[in-house]
C-alpha atoms as a PDB file:
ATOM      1  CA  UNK A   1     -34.063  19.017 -32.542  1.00  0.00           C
ATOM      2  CA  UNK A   2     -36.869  20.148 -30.426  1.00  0.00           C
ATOM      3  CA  UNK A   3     -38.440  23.519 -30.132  1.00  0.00           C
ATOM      4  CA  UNK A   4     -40.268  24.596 -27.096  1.00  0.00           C
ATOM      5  CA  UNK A   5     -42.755  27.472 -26.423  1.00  0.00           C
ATOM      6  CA  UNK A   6     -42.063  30.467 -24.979  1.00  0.00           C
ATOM      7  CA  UNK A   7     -43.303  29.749 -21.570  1.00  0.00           C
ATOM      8  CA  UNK A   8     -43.028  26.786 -19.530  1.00  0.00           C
ATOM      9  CA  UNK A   9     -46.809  25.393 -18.921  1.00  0.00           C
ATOM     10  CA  UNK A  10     -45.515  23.396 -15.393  1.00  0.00           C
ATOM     11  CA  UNK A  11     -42.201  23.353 -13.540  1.00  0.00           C
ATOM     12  CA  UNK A  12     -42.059  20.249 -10.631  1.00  0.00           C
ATOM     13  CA  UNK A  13     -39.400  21.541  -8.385  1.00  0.00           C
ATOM     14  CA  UNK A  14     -37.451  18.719  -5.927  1.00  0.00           C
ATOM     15  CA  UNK A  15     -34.522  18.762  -3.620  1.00  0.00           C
ATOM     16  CA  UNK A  16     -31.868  17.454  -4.348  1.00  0.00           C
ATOM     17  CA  UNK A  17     -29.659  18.809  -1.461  1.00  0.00           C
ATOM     18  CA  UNK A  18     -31.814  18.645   1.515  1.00  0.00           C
ATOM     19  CA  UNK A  19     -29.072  19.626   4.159  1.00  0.00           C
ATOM     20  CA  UNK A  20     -27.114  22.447   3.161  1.00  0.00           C
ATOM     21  CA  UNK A  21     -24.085  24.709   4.851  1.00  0.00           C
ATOM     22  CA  UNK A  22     -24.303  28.807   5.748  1.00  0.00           C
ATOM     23  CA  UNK A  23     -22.412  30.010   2.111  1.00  0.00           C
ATOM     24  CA  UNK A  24     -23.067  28.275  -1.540  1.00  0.00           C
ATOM     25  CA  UNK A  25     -24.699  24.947  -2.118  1.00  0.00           C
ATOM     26  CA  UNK A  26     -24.812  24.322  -5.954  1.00  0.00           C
ATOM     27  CA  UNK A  27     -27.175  21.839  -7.189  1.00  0.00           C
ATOM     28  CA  UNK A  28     -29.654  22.294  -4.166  1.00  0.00           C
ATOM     29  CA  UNK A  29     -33.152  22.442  -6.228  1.00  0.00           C
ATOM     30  CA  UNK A  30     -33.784  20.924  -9.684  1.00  0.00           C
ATOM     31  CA  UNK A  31     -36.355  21.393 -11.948  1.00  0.00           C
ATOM     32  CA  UNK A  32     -38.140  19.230 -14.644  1.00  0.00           C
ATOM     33  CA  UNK A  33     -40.389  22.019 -16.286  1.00  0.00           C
ATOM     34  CA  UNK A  34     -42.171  21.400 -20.049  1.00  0.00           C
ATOM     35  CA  UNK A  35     -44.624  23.436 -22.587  1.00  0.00           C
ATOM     36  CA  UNK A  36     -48.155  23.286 -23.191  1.00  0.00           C
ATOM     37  CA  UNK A  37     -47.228  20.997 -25.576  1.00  0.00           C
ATOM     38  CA  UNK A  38     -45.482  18.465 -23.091  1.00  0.00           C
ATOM     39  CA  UNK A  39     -42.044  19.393 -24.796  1.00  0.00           C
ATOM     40  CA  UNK A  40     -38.869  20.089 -21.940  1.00  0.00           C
ATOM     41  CA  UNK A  41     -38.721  23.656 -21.300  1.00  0.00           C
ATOM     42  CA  UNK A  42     -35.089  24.763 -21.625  1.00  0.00           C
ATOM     43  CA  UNK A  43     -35.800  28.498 -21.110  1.00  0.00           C
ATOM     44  CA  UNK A  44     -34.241  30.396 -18.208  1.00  0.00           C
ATOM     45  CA  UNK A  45     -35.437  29.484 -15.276  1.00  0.00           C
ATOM     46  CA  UNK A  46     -35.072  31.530 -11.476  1.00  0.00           C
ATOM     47  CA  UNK A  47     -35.328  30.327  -7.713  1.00  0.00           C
ATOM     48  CA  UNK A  48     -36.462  32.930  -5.052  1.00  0.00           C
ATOM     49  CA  UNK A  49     -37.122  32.539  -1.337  1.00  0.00           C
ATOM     50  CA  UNK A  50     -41.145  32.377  -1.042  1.00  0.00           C
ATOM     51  CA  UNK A  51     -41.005  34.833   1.855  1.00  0.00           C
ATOM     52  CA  UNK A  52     -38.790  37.570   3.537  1.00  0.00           C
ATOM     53  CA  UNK A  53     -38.220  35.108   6.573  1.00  0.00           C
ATOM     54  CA  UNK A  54     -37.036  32.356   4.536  1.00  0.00           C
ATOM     55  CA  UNK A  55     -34.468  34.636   2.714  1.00  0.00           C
ATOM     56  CA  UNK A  56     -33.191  35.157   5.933  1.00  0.00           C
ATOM     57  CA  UNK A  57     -32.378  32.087   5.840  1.00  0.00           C
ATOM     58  CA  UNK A  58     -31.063  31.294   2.486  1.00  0.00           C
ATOM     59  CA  UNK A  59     -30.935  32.893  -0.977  1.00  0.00           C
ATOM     60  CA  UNK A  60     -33.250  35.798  -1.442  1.00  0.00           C
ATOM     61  CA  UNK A  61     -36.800  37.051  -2.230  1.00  0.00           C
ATOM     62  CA  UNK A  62     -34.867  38.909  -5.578  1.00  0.00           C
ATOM     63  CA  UNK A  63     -35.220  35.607  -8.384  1.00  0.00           C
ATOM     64  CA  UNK A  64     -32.001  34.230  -9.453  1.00  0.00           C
ATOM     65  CA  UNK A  65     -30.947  32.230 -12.053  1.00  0.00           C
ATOM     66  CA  UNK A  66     -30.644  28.833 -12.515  1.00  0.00           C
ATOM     67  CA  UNK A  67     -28.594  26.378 -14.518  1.00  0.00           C
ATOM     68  CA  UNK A  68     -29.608  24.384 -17.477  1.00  0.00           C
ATOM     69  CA  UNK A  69     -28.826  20.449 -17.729  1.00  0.00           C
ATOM     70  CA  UNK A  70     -28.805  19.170 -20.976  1.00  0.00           C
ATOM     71  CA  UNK A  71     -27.922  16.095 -19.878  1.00  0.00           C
ATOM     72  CA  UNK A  72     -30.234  15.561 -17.520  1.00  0.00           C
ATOM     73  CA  UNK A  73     -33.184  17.593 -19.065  1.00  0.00           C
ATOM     74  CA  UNK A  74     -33.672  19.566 -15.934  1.00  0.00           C
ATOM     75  CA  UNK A  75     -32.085  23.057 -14.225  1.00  0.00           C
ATOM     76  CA  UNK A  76     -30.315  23.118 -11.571  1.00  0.00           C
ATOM     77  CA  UNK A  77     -30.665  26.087  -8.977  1.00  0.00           C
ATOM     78  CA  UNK A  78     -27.954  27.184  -6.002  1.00  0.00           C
ATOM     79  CA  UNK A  79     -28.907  28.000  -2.675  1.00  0.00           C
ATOM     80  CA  UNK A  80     -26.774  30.713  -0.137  1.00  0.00           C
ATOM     81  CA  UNK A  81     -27.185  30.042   3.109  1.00  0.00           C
ATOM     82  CA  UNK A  82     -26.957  32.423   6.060  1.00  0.00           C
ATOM     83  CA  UNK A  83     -28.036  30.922   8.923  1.00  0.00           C
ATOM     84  CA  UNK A  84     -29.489  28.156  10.537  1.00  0.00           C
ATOM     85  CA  UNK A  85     -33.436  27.079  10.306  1.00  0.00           C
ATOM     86  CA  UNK A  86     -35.315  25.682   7.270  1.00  0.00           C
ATOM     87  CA  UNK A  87     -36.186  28.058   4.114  1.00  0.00           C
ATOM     88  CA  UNK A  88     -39.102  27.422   1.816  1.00  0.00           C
ATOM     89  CA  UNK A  89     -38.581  28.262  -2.408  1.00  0.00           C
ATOM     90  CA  UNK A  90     -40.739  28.143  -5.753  1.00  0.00           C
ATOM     91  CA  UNK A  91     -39.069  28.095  -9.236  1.00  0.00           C
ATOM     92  CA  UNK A  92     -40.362  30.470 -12.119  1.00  0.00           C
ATOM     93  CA  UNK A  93     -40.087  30.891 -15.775  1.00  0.00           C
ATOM     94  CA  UNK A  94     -39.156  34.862 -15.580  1.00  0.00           C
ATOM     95  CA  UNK A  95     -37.340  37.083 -13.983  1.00  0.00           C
ATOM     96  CA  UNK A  96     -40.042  38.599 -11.744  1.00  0.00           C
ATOM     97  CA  UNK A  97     -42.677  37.070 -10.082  1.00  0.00           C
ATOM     98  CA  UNK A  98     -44.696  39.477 -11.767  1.00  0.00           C
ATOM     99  CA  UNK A  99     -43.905  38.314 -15.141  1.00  0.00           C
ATOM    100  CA  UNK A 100     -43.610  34.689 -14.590  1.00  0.00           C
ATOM    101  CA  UNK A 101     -46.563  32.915 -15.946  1.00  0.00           C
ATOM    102  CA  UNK A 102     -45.637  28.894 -14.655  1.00  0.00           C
ATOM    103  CA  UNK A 103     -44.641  28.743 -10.871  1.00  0.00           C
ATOM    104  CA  UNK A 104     -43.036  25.524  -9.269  1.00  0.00           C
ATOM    105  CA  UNK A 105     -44.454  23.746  -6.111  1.00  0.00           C
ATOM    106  CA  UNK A 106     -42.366  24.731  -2.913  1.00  0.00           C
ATOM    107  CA  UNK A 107     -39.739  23.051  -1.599  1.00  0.00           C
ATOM    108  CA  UNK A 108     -37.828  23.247   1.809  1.00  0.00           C
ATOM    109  CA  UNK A 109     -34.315  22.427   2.654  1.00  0.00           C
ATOM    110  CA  UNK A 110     -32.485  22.858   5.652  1.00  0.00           C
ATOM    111  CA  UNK A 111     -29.551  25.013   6.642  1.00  0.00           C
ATOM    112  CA  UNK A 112     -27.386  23.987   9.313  1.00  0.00           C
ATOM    113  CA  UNK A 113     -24.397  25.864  11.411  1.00  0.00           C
ATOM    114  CA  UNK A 114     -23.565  23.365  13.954  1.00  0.00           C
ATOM    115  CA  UNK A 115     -20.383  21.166  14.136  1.00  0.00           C
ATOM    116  CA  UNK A 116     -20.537  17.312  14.338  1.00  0.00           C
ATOM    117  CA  UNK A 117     -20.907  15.980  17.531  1.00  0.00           C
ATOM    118  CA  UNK A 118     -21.878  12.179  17.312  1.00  0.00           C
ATOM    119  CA  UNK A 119     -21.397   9.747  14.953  1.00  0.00           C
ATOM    120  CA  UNK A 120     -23.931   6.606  14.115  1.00  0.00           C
ATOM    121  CA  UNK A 121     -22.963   3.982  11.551  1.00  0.00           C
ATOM    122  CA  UNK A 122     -26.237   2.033  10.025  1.00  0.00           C
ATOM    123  CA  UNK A 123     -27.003  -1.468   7.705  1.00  0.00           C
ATOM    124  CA  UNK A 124     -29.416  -0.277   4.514  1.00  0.00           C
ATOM    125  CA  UNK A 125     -31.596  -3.467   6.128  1.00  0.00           C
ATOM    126  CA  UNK A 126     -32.000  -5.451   9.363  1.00  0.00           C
ATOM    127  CA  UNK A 127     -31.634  -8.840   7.516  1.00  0.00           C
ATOM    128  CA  UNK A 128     -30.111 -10.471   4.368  1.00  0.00           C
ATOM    129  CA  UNK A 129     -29.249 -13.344   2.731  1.00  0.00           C
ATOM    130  CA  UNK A 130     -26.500 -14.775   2.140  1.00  0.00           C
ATOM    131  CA  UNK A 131     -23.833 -12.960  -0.045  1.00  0.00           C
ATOM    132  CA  UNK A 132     -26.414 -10.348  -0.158  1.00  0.00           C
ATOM    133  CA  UNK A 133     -25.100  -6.822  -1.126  1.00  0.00           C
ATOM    134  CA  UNK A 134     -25.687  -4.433   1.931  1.00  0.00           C
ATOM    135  CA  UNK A 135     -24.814  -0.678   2.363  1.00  0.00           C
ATOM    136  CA  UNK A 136     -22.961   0.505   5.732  1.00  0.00           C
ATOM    137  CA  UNK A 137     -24.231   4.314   6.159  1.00  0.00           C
ATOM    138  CA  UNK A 138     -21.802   6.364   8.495  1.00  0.00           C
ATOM    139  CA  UNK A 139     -23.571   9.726   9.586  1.00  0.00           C
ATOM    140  CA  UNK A 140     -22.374  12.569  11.658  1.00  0.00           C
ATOM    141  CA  UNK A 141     -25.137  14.684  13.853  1.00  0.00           C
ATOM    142  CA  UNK A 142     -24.909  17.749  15.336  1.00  0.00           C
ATOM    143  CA  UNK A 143     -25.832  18.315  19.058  1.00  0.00           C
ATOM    144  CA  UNK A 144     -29.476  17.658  18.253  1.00  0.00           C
ATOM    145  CA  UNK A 145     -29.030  14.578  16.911  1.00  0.00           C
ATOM    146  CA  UNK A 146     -29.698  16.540  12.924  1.00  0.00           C
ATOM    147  CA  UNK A 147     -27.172  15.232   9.604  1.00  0.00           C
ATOM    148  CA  UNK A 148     -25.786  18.587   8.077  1.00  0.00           C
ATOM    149  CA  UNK A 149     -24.680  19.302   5.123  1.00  0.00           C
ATOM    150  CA  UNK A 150     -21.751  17.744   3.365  1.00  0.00           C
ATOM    151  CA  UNK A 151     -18.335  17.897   4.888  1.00  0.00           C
ATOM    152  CA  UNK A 152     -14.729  16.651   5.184  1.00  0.00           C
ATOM    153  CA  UNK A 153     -14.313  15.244   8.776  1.00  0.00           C
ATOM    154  CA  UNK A 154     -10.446  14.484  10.118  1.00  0.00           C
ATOM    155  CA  UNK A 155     -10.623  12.043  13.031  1.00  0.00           C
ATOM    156  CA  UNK A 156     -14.221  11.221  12.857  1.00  0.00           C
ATOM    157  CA  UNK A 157     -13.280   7.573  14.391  1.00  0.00           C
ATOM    158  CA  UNK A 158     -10.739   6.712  16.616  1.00  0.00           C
ATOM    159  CA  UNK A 159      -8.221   4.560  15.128  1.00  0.00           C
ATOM    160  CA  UNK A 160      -9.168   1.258  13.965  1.00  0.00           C
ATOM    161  CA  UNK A 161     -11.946   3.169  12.291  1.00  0.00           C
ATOM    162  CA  UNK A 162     -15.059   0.765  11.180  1.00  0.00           C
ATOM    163  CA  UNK A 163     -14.347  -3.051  12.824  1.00  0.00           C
ATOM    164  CA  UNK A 164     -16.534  -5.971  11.845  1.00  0.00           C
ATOM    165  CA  UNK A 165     -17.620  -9.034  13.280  1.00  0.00           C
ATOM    166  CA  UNK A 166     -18.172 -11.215  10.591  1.00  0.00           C
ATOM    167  CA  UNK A 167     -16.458 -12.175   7.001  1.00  0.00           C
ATOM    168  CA  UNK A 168     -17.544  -9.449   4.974  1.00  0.00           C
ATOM    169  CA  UNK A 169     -16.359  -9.242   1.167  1.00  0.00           C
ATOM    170  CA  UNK A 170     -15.819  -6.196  -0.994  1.00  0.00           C
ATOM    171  CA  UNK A 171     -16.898  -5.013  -4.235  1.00  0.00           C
ATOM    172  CA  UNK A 172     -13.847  -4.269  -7.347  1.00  0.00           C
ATOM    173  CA  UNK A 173     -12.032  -1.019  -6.090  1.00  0.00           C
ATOM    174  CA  UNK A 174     -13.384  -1.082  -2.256  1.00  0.00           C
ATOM    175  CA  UNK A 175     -10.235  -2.789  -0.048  1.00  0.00           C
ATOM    176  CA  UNK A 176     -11.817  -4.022   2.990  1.00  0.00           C
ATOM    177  CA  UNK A 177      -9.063  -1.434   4.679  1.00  0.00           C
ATOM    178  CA  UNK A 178     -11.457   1.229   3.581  1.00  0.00           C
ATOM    179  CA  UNK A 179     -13.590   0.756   6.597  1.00  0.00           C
ATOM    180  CA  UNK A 180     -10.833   1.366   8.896  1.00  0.00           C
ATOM    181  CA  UNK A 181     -10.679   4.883   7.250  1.00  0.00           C
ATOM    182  CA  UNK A 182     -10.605   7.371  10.546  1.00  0.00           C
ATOM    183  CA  UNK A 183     -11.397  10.425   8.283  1.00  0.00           C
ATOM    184  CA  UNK A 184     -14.644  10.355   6.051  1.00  0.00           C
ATOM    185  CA  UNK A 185     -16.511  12.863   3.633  1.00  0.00           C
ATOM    186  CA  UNK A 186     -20.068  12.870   3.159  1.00  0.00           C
ATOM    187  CA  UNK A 187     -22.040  13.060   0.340  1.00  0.00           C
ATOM    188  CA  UNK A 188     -24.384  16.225  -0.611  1.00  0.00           C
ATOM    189  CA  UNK A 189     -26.823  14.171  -3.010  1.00  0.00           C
ATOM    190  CA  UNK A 190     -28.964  10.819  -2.890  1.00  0.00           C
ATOM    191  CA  UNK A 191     -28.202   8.713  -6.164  1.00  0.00           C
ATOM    192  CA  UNK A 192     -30.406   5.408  -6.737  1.00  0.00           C
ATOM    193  CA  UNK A 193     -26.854   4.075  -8.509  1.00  0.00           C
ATOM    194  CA  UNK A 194     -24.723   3.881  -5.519  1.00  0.00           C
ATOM    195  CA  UNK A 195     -27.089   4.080  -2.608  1.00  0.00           C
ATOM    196  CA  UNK A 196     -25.660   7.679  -1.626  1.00  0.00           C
ATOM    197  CA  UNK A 197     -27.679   9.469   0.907  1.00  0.00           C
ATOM    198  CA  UNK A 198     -27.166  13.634   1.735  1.00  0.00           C
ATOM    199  CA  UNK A 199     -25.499  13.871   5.161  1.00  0.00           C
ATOM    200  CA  UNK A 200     -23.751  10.656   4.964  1.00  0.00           C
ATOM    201  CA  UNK A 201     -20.760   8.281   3.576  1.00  0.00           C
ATOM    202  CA  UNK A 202     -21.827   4.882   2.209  1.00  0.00           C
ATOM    203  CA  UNK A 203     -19.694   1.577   2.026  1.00  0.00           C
ATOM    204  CA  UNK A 204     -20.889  -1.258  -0.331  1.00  0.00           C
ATOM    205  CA  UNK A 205     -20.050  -4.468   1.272  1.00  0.00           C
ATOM    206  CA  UNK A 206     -21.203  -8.136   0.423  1.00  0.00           C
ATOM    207  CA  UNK A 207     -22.822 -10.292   3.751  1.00  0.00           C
ATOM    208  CA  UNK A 208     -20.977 -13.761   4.676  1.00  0.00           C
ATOM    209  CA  UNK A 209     -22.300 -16.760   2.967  1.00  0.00           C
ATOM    210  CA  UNK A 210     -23.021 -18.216   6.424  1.00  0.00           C
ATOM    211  CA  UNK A 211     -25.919 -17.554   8.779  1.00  0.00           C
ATOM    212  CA  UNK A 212     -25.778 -15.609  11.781  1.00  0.00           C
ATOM    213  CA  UNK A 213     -25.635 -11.644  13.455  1.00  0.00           C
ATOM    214  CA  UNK A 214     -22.711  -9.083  11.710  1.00  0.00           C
ATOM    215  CA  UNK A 215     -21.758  -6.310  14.022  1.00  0.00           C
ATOM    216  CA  UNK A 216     -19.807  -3.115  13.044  1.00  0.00           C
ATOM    217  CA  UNK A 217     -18.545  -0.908  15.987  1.00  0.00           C
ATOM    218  CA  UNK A 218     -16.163   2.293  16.176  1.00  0.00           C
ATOM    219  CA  UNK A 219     -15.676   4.315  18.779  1.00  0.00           C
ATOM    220  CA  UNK A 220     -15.871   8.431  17.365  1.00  0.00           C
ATOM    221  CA  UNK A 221     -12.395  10.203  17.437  1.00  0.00           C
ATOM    222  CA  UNK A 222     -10.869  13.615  18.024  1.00  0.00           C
ATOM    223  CA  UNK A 223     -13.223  15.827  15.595  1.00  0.00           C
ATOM    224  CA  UNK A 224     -15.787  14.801  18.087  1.00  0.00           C
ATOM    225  CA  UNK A 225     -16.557  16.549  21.560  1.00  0.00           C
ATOM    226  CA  UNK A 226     -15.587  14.436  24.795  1.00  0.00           C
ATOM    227  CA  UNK A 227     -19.297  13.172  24.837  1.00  0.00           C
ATOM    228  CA  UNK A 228     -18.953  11.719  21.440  1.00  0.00           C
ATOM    229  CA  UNK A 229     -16.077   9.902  21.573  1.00  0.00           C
ATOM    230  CA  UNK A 230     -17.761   7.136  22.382  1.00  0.00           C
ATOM    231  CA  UNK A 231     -18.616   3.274  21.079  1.00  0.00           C
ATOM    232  CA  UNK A 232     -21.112   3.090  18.429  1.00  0.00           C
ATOM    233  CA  UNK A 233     -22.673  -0.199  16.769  1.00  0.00           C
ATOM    234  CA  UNK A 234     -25.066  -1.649  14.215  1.00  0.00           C
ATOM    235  CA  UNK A 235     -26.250  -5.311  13.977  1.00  0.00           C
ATOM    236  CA  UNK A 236     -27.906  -7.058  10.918  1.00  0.00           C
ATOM    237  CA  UNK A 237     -28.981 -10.558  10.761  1.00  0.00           C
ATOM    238  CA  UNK A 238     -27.637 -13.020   7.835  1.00  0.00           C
ATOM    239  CA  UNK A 239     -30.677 -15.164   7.338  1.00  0.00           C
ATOM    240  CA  UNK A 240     -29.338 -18.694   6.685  1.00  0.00           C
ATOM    241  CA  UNK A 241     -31.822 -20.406   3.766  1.00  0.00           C
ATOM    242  CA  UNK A 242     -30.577 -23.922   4.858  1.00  0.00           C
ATOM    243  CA  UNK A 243     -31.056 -23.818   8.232  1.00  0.00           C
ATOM    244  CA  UNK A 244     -34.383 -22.081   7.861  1.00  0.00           C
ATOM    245  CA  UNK A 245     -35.090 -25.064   5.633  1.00  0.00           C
ATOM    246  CA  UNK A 246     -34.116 -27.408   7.824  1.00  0.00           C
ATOM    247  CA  UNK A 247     -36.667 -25.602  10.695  1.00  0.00           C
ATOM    248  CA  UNK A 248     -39.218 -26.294   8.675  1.00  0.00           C
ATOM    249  CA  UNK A 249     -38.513 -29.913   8.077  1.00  0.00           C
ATOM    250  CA  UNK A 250     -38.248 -30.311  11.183  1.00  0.00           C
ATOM    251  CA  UNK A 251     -41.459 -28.646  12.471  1.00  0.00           C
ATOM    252  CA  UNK A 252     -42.947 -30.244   9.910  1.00  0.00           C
ATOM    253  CA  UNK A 253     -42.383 -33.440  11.281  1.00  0.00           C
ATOM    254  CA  UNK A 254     -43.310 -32.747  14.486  1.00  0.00           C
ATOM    255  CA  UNK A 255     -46.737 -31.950  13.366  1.00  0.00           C
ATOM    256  CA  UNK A 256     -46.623 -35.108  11.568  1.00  0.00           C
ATOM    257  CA  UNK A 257     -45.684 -37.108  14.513  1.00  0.00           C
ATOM    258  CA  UNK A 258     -48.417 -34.943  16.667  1.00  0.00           C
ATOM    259  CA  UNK A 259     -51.289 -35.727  13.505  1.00  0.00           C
ATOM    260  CA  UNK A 260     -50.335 -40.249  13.644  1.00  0.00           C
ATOM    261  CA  UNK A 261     -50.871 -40.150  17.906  1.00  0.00           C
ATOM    262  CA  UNK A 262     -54.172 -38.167  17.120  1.00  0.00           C
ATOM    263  CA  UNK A 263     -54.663 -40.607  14.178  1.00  0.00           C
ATOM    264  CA  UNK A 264     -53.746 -43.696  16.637  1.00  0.00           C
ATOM    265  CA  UNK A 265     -56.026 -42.255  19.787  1.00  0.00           C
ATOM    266  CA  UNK A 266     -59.424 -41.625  17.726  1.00  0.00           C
ATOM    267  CA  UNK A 267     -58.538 -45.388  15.956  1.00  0.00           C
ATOM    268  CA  UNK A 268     -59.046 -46.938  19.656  1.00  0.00           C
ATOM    269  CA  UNK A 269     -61.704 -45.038  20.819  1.00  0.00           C
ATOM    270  CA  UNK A 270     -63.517 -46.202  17.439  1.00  0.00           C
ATOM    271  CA  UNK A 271     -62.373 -49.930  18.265  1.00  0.00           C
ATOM    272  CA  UNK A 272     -63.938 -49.474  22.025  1.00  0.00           C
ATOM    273  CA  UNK A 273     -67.380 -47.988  21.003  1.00  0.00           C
ATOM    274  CA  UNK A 274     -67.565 -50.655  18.238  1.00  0.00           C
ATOM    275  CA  UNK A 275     -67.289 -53.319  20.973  1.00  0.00           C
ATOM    276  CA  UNK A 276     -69.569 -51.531  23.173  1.00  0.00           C
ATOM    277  CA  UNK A 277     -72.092 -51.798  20.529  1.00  0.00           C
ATOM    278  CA  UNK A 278     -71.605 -55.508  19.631  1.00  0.00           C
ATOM    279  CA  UNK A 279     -71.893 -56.136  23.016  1.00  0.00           C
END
C-alpha cells in the first residue's frame, strides 16, 4: 500500500485522443502526476480549457473532473466538443485554479465537424523483408485532406473492398477476407501493441516470402462524395536477401575481373621499361 501527499508535486499531461468529434470524447487527456516524494498521485484531478476561446471549442474554462486508472497509474480526463478548430488544456490538482498548487503542461487536440470525403490506404514502411510483418493503415479525410475523430463508416470502399497484388498471409483470427471489408471503423487511440493509430483502421498482414513490389488498391464507395469515389493505392517493396546477395557477388566479381586487367596492363608496362633499360 502506498500513501501519497496531499498535493501532487508534477502532473505530465498527454493526448491520447488527438482527433476528437463535436459531443463527448472519453479518454482524450491522461495524466501521470506524483508527490514530492516521487510517489503516484491518485488524488482528484480536473481538466479546464486554458482560455475562453478554446472552451469555445471544447470543454470549458469551469475545471472538471477526471477519472482515476488504477490500472494504469494515470487519470483519464473527457473532452466536449462544440465545434470545429483546435482547443488548448492544463490539468490541476484542485478544483479551482486558484487553489491548485501543481499545474500540467498544455496540450492541444483537435475537434473536427466535417464528413469523410477521401479515403487513403498506407504500408507502416516502404520496404521489408521477407515474411516481414507490415501494417496496412486505411484513413478517411475530410475535404481538407484532415483524419477526424473515430467513426463507423458504411460503404467506405466500393465492393471488392482492399485488393492485393501479391501473396500476403494473415495473422490467427485475421481471414484474408477481412480486407475486402467495404465498411470500416476507426480507432480513437494509438497503442504500441497493435500498431493502432487515432483516425484510422489497421490490418496486420505478413509480406510474401519472395522479392518484388505489393500493391493494395480500392476504389472509395457510396459514404464518399462523387469526387472520392475514386482509385486509391499504396506500394511497398519486398526486399529479396538472396537476390541482393547474389548482386553483390556479382559486382563483386566484376571489380575483380576490372582489378586482374589493371593487374595484367601495369605487369607489361613493367616488362617494356625493364627492356628499355637493359637495352
Amino acid at each position: 500500500m502506498s500513501f501519497y501527499a496531499k498535493a501532487a508535486k508534477t502532473m505530465t499531461a498527454t493526448v491520447a485522443t488527438p482527433n476528437l468529434k463535436v459531443g463527448t470524447n472519453g479518454d482524450s487527456v491522461r495524466v501521470t502526476a506524483v508527490d514530492a516524494n516521487g510517489i503516484a498521485w491518485s488524488g482528484a484531478a480536473y481538466i479546464y480549457a486554458s482560455s475562453a476561446a478554446d472552451a469555445l471549442i471544447a470543454r470549458s474554462v469551469t475545471p472538471s473532473l477526471c477519472t482515476w486508472d488504477a490500472t494504469d497509474a494515470r487519470h483519464e480526463c473527457s473532452i466536449t466538443g462544440t465545434t470545429a478548430g483546435t482547443a488548448k488544456f492544463k490539468i490541476i490538482d484542485a478544483s479551482t485554479v486558484a487553489l491548485a498548487t501543481a499545474t500540467s503542461n498544455e496540450v492541444s487536440v483537435v475537434v473536427n465537424s466535417n464528413t469523410a470525403a477521401s479515403v487513403k490506404i498506407s504500408f507502416d514502411k516502404a520496404a521489408y523483408a521477407p515474411n516481414e510483418r507490415a501494417r496496412i493503415y486505411v484513413t478517411p479525410l475530410d475535404s481538407a485532406g484532415k483524419e477526424f475523430a473515430s467513426t463507423t463508416l458504411s460503404n467506405l470502399f466500393a465492393s471488392g473492398g482492399i485488393s492485393v497484388n501479391g501473396a500476403l498471409t494473415y495473422p490467427a483470427g485475421q481471414p484474408a477476407e477481412s480486407l475486402t471489408a467495404v465498411s470500416i471503423t476507426t480507432a480513437a487511440n494509438s497503442s504500441s501493441t497493435t500498431g493502432a493509430k487515432p483516425g484510422a483502421l489497421v490490418y496486420t498482414v505478413f509480406m510474401p516470402a519472395a522479392g518484388g513490389a505489393v500493391t493494395i488498391s480500392a476504389t472509395g464507395g457510396t459514404s464518399l462524395p462523387l469526387a472520392g469515389q475514386v482509385a486509391v493505392t499504396a506500394t511497398a517493396t519486398v526486399t529479396d536477401s538472396g537476390a541482393a546477395a547474389l548482386a553483390a557477388v556479382t559486382a563483386l566479381a566484376t571489380t575483380v575481373a576490372s582489378l586482374k586487367t589493371l593487374i595484367t596492363t601495369l605487369t607489361n608496362l613493367v616488362l617494356k621499361i625493364q627492356k628499355k633499360v637493359k637495352a
